[in-house]
PDB file of N, CA and C in Angstrom:
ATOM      1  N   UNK A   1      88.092 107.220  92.928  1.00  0.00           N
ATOM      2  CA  UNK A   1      88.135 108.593  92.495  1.00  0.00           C
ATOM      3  C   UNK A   1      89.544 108.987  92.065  1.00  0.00           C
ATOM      4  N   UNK A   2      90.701 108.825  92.602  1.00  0.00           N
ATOM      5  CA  UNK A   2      91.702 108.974  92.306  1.00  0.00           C
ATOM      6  C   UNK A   2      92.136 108.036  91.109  1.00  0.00           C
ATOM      7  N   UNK A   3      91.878 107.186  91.044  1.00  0.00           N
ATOM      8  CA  UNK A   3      91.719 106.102  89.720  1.00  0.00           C
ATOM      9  C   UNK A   3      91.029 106.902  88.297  1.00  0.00           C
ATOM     10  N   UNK A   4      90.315 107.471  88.868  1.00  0.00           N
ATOM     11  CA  UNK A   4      89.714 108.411  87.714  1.00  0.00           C
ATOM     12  C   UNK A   4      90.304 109.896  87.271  1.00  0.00           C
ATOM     13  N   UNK A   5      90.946 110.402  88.608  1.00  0.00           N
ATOM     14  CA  UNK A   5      92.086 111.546  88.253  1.00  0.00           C
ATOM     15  C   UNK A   5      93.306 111.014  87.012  1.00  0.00           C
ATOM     16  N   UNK A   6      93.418 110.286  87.857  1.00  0.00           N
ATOM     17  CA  UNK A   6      94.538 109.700  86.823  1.00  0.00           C
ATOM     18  C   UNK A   6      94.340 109.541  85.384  1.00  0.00           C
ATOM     19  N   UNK A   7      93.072 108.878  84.680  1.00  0.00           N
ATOM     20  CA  UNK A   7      93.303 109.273  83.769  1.00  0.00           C
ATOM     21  C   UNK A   7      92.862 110.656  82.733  1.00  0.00           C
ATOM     22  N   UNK A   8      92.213 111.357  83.802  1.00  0.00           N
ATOM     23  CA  UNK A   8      91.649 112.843  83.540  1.00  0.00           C
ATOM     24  C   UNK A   8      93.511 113.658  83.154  1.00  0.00           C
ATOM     25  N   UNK A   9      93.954 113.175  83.729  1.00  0.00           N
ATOM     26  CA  UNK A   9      95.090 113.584  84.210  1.00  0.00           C
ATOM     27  C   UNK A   9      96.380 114.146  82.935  1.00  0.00           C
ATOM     28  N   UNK A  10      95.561 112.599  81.867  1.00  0.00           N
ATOM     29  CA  UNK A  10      97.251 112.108  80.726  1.00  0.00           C
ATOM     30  C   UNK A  10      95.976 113.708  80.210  1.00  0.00           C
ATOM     31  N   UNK A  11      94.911 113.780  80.131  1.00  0.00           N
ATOM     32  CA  UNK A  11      94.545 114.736  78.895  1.00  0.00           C
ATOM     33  C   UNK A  11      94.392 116.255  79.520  1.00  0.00           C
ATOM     34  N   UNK A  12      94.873 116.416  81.166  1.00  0.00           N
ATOM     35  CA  UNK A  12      94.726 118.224  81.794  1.00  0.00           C
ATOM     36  C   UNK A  12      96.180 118.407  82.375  1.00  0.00           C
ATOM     37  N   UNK A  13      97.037 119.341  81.707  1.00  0.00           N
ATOM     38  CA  UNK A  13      97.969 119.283  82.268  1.00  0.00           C
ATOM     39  C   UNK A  13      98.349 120.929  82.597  1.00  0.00           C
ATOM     40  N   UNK A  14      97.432 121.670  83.018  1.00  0.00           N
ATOM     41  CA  UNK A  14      97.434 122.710  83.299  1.00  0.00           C
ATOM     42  C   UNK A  14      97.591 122.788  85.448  1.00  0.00           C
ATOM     43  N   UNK A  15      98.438 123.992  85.180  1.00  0.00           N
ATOM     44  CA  UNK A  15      98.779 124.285  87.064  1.00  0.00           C
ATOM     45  C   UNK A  15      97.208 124.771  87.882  1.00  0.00           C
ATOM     46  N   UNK A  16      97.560 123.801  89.056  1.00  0.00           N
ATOM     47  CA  UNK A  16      96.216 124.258  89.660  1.00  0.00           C
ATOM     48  C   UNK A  16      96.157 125.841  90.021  1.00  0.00           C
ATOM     49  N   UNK A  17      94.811 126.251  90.609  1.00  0.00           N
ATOM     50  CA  UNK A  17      94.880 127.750  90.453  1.00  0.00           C
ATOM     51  C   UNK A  17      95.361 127.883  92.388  1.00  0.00           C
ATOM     52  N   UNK A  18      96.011 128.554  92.633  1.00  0.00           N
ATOM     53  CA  UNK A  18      96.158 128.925  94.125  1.00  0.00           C
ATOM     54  C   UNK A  18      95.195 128.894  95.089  1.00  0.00           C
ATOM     55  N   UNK A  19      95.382 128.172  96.145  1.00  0.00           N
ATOM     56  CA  UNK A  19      94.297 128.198  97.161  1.00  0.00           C
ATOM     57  C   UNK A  19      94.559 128.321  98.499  1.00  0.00           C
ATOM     58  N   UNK A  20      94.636 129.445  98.909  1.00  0.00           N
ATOM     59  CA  UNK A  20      94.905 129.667 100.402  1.00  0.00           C
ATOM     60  C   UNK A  20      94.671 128.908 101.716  1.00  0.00           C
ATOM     61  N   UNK A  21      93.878 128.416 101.656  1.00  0.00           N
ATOM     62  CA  UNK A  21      93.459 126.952 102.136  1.00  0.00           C
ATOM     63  C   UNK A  21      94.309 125.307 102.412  1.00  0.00           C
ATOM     64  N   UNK A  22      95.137 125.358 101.043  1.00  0.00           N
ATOM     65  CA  UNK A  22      95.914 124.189 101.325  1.00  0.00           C
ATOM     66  C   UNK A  22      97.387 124.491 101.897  1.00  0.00           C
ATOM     67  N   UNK A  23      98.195 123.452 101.824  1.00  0.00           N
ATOM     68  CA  UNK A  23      99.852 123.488 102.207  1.00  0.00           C
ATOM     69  C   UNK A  23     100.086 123.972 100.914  1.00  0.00           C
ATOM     70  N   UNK A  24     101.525 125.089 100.929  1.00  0.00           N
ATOM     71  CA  UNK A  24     102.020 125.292  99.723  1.00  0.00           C
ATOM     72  C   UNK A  24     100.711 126.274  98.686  1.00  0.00           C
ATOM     73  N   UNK A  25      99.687 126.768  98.913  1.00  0.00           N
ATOM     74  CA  UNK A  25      98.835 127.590  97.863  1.00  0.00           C
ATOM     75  C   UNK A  25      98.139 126.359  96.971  1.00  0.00           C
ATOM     76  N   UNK A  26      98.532 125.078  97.176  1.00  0.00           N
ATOM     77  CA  UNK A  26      97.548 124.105  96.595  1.00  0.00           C
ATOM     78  C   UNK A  26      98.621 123.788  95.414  1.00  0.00           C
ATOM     79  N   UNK A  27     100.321 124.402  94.726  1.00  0.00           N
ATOM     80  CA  UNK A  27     100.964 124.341  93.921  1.00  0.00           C
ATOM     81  C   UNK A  27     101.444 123.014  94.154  1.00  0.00           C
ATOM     82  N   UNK A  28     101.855 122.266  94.834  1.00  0.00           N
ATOM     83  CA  UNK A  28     102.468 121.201  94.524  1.00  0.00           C
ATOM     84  C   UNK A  28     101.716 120.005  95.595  1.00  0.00           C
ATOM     85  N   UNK A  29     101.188 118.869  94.448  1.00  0.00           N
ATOM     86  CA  UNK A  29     100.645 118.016  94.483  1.00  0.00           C
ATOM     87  C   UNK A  29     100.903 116.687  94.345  1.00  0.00           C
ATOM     88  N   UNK A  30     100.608 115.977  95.192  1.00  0.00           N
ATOM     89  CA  UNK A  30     100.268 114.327  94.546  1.00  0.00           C
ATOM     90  C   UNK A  30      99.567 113.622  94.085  1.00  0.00           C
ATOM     91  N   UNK A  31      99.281 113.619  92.829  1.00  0.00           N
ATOM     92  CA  UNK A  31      98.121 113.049  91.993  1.00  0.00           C
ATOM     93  C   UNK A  31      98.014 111.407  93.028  1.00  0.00           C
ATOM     94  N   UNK A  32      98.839 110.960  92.611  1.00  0.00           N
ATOM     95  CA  UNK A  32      98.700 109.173  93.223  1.00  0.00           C
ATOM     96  C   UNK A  32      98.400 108.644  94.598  1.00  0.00           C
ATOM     97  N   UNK A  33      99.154 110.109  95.531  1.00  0.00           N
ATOM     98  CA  UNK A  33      98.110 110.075  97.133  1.00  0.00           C
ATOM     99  C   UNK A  33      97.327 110.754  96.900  1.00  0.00           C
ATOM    100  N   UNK A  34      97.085 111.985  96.104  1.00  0.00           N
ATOM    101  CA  UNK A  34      96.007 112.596  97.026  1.00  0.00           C
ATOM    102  C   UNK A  34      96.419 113.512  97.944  1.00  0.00           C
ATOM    103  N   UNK A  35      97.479 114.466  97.804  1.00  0.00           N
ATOM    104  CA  UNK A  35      98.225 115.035  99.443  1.00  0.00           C
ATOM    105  C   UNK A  35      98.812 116.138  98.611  1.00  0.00           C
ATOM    106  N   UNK A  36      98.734 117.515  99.010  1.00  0.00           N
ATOM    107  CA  UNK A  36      99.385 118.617  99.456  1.00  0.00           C
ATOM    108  C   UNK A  36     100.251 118.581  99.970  1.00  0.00           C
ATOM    109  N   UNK A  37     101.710 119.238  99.155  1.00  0.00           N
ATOM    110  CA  UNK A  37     102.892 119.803  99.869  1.00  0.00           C
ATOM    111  C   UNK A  37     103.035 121.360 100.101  1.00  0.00           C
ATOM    112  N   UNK A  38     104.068 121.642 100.961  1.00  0.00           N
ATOM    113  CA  UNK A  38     104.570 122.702 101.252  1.00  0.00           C
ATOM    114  C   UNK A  38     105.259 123.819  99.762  1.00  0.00           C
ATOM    115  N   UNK A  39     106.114 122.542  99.669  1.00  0.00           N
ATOM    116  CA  UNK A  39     107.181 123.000  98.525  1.00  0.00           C
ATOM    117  C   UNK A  39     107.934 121.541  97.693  1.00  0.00           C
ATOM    118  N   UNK A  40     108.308 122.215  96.523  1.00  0.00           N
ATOM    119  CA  UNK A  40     108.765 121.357  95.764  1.00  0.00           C
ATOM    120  C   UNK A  40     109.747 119.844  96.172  1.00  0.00           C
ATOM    121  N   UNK A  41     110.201 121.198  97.163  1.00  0.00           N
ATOM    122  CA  UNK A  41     111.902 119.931  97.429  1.00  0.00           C
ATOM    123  C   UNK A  41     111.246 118.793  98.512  1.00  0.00           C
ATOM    124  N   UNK A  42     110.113 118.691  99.027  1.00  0.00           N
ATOM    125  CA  UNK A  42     108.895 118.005 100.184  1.00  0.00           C
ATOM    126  C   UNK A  42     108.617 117.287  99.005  1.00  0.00           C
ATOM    127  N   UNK A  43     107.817 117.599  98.309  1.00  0.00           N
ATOM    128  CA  UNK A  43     107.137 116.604  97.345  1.00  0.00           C
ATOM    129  C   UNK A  43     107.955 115.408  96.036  1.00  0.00           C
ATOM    130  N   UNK A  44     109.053 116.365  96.115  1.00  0.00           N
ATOM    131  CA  UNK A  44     110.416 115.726  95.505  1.00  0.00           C
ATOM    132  C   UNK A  44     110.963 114.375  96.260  1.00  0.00           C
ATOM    133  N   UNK A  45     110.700 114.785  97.496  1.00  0.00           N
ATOM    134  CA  UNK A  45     111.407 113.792  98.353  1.00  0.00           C
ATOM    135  C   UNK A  45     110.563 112.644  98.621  1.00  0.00           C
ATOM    136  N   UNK A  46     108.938 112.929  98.561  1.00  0.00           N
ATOM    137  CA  UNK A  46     107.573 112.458  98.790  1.00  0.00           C
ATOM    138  C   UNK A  46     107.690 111.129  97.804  1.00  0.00           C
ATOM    139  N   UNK A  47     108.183 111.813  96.553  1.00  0.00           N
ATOM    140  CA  UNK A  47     108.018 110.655  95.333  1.00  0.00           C
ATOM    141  C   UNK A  47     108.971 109.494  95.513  1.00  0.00           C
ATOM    142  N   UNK A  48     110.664 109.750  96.343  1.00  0.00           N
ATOM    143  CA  UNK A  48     111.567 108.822  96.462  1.00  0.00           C
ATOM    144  C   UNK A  48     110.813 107.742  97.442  1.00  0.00           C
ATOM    145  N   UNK A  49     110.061 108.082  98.195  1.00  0.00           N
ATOM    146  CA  UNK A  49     109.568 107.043  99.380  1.00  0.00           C
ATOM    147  C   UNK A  49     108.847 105.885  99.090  1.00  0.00           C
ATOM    148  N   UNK A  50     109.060 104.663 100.237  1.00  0.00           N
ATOM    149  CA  UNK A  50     108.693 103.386  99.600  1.00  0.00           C
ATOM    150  C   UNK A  50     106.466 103.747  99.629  1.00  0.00           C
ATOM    151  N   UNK A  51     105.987 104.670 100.209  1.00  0.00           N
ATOM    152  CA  UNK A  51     104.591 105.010 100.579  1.00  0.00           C
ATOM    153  C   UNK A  51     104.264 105.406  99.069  1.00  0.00           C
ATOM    154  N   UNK A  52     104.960 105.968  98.444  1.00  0.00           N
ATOM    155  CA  UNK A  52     104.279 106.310  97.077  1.00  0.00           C
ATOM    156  C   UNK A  52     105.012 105.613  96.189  1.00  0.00           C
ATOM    157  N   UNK A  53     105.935 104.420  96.111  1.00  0.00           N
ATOM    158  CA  UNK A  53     106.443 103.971  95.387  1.00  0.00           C
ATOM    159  C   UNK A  53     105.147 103.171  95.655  1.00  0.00           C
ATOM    160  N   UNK A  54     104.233 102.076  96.441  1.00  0.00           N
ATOM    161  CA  UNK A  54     103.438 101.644  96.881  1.00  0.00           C
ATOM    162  C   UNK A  54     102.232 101.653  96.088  1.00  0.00           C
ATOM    163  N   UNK A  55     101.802 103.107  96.110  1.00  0.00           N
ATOM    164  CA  UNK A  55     100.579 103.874  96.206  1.00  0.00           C
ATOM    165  C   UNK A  55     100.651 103.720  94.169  1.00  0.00           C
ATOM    166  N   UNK A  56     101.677 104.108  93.755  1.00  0.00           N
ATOM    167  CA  UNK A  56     101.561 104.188  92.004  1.00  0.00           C
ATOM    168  C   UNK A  56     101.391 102.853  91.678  1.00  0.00           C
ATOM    169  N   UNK A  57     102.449 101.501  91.958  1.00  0.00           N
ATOM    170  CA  UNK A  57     102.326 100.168  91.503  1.00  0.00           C
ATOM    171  C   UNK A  57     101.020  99.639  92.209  1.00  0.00           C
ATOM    172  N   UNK A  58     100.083 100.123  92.756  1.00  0.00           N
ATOM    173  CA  UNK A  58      98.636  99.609  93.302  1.00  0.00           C
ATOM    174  C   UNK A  58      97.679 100.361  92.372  1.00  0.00           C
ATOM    175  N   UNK A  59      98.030 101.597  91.688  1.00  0.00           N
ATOM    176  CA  UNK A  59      96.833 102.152  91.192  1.00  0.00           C
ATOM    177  C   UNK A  59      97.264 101.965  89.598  1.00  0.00           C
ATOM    178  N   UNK A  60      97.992 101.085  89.571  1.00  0.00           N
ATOM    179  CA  UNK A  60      98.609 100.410  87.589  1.00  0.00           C
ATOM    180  C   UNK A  60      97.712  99.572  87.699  1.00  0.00           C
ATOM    181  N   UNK A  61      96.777  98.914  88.467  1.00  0.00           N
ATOM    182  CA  UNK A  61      95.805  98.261  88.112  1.00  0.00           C
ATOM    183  C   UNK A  61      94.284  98.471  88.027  1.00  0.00           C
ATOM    184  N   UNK A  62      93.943  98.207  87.248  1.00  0.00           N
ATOM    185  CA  UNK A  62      91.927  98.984  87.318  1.00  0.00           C
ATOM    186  C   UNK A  62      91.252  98.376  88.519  1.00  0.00           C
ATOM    187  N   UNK A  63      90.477  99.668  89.097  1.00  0.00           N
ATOM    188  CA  UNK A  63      89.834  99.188  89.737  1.00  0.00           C
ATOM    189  C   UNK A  63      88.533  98.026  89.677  1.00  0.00           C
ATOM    190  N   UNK A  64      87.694  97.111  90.621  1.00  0.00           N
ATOM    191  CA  UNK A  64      87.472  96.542  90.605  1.00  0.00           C
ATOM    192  C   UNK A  64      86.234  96.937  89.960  1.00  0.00           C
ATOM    193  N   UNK A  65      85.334  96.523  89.485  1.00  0.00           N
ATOM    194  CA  UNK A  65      83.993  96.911  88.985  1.00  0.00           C
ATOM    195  C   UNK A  65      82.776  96.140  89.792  1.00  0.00           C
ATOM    196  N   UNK A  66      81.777  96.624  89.847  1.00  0.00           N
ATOM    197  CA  UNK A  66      80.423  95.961  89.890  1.00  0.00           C
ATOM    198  C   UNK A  66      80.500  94.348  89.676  1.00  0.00           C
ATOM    199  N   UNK A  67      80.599  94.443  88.330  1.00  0.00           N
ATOM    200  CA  UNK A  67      80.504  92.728  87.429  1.00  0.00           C
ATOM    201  C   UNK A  67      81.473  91.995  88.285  1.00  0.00           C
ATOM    202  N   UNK A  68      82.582  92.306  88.399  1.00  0.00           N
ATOM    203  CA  UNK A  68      83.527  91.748  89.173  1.00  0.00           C
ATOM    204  C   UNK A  68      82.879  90.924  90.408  1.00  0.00           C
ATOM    205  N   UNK A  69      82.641  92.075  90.900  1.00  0.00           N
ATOM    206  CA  UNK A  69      82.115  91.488  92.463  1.00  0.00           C
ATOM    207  C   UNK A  69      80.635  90.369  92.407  1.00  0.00           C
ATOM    208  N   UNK A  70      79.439  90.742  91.409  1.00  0.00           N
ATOM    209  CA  UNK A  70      78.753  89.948  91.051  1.00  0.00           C
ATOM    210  C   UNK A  70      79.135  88.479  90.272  1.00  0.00           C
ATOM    211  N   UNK A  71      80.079  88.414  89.761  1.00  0.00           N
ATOM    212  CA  UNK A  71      80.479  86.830  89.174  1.00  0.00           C
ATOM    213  C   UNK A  71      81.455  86.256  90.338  1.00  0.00           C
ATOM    214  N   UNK A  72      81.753  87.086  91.508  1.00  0.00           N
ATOM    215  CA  UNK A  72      82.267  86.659  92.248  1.00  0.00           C
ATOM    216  C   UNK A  72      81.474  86.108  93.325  1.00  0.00           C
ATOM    217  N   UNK A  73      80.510  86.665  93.680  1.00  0.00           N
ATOM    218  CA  UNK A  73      79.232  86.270  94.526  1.00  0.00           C
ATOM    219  C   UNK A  73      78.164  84.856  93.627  1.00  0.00           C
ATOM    220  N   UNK A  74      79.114  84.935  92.279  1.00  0.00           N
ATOM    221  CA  UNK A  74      77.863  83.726  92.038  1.00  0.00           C
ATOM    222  C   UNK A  74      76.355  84.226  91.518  1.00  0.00           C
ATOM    223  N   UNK A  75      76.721  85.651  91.289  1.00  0.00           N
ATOM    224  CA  UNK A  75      75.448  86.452  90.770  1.00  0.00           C
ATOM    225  C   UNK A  75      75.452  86.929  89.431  1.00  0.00           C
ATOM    226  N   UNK A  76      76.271  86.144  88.262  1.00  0.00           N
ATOM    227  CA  UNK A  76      77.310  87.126  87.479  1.00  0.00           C
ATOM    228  C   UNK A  76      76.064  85.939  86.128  1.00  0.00           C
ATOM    229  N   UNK A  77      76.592  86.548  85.280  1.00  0.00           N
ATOM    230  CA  UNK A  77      75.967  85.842  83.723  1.00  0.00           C
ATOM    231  C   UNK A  77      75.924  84.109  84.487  1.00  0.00           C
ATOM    232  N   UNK A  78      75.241  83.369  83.612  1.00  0.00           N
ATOM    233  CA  UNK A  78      74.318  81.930  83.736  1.00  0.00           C
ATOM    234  C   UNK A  78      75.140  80.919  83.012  1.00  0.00           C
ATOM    235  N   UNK A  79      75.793  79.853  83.413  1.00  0.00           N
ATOM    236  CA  UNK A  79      76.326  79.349  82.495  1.00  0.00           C
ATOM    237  C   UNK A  79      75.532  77.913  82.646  1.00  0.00           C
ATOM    238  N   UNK A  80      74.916  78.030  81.632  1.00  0.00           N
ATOM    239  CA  UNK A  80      74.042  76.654  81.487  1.00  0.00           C
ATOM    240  C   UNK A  80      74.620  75.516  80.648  1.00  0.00           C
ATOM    241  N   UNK A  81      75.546  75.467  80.419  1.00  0.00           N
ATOM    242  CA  UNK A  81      76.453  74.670  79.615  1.00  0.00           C
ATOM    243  C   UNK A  81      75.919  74.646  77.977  1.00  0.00           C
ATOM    244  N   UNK A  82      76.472  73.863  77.242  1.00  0.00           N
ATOM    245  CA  UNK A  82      76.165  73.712  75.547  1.00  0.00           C
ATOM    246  C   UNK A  82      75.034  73.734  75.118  1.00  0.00           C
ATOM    247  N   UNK A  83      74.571  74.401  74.008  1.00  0.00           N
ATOM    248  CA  UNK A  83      72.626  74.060  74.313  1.00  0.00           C
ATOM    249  C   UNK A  83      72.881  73.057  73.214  1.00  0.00           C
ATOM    250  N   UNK A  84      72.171  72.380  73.457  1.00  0.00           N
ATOM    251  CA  UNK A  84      71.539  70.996  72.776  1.00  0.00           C
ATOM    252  C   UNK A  84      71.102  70.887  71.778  1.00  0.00           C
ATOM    253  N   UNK A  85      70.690  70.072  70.925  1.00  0.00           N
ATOM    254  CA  UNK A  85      69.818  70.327  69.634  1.00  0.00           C
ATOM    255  C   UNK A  85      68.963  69.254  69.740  1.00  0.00           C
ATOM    256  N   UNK A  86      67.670  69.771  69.499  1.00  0.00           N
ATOM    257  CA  UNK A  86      66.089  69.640  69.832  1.00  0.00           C
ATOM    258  C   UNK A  86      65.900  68.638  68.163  1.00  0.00           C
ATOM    259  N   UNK A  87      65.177  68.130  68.352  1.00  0.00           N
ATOM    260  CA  UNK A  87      64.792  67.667  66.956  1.00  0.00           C
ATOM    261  C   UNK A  87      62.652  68.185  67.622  1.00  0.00           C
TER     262      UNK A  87
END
């Protein structure tokens, strides 16, 4: 899901709307955790850390798919080798 924020992300670049509910009114965010801050200079500091230095170079890669896991189980397309020619 967050794999999918991300790229919702390059095309919405509008401020979330306030929510009394989170840390901070819901204004400052971490797309790549997932986490609510207080305030800017928190989330500023959030980004220097080796936890989200982590969290971005793990989600530069696509997630795994279905097919993936099926050609991995040996359940994936048939490879019957060269077909032959029949006379």
């Amino acid at each position: 899901m967050v794999y999918d924020g991300l790229n919702k992300a390059d095309e919405q670049t509008k401020p979330f709307p306030p929510d009394q509910d989170l840390p901070g009114m819901g204004q400052f965010y971490c797309l790549h955790c997932d986490r609510y801050f207080n305030n800017a200079a928190v989330r500023d500091d959030h980004f220097k850390t080796k936890r989200h230095r982590r969290r971005v170079k793990l989600l530069m890669e696509a997630p795994h798919t279905q097919l993936d896991a099926d050609l991995a189980a040996g359940m994936g397309m048939p490879d019957n080798g060269p077909k032959l020619m029949s006379f």
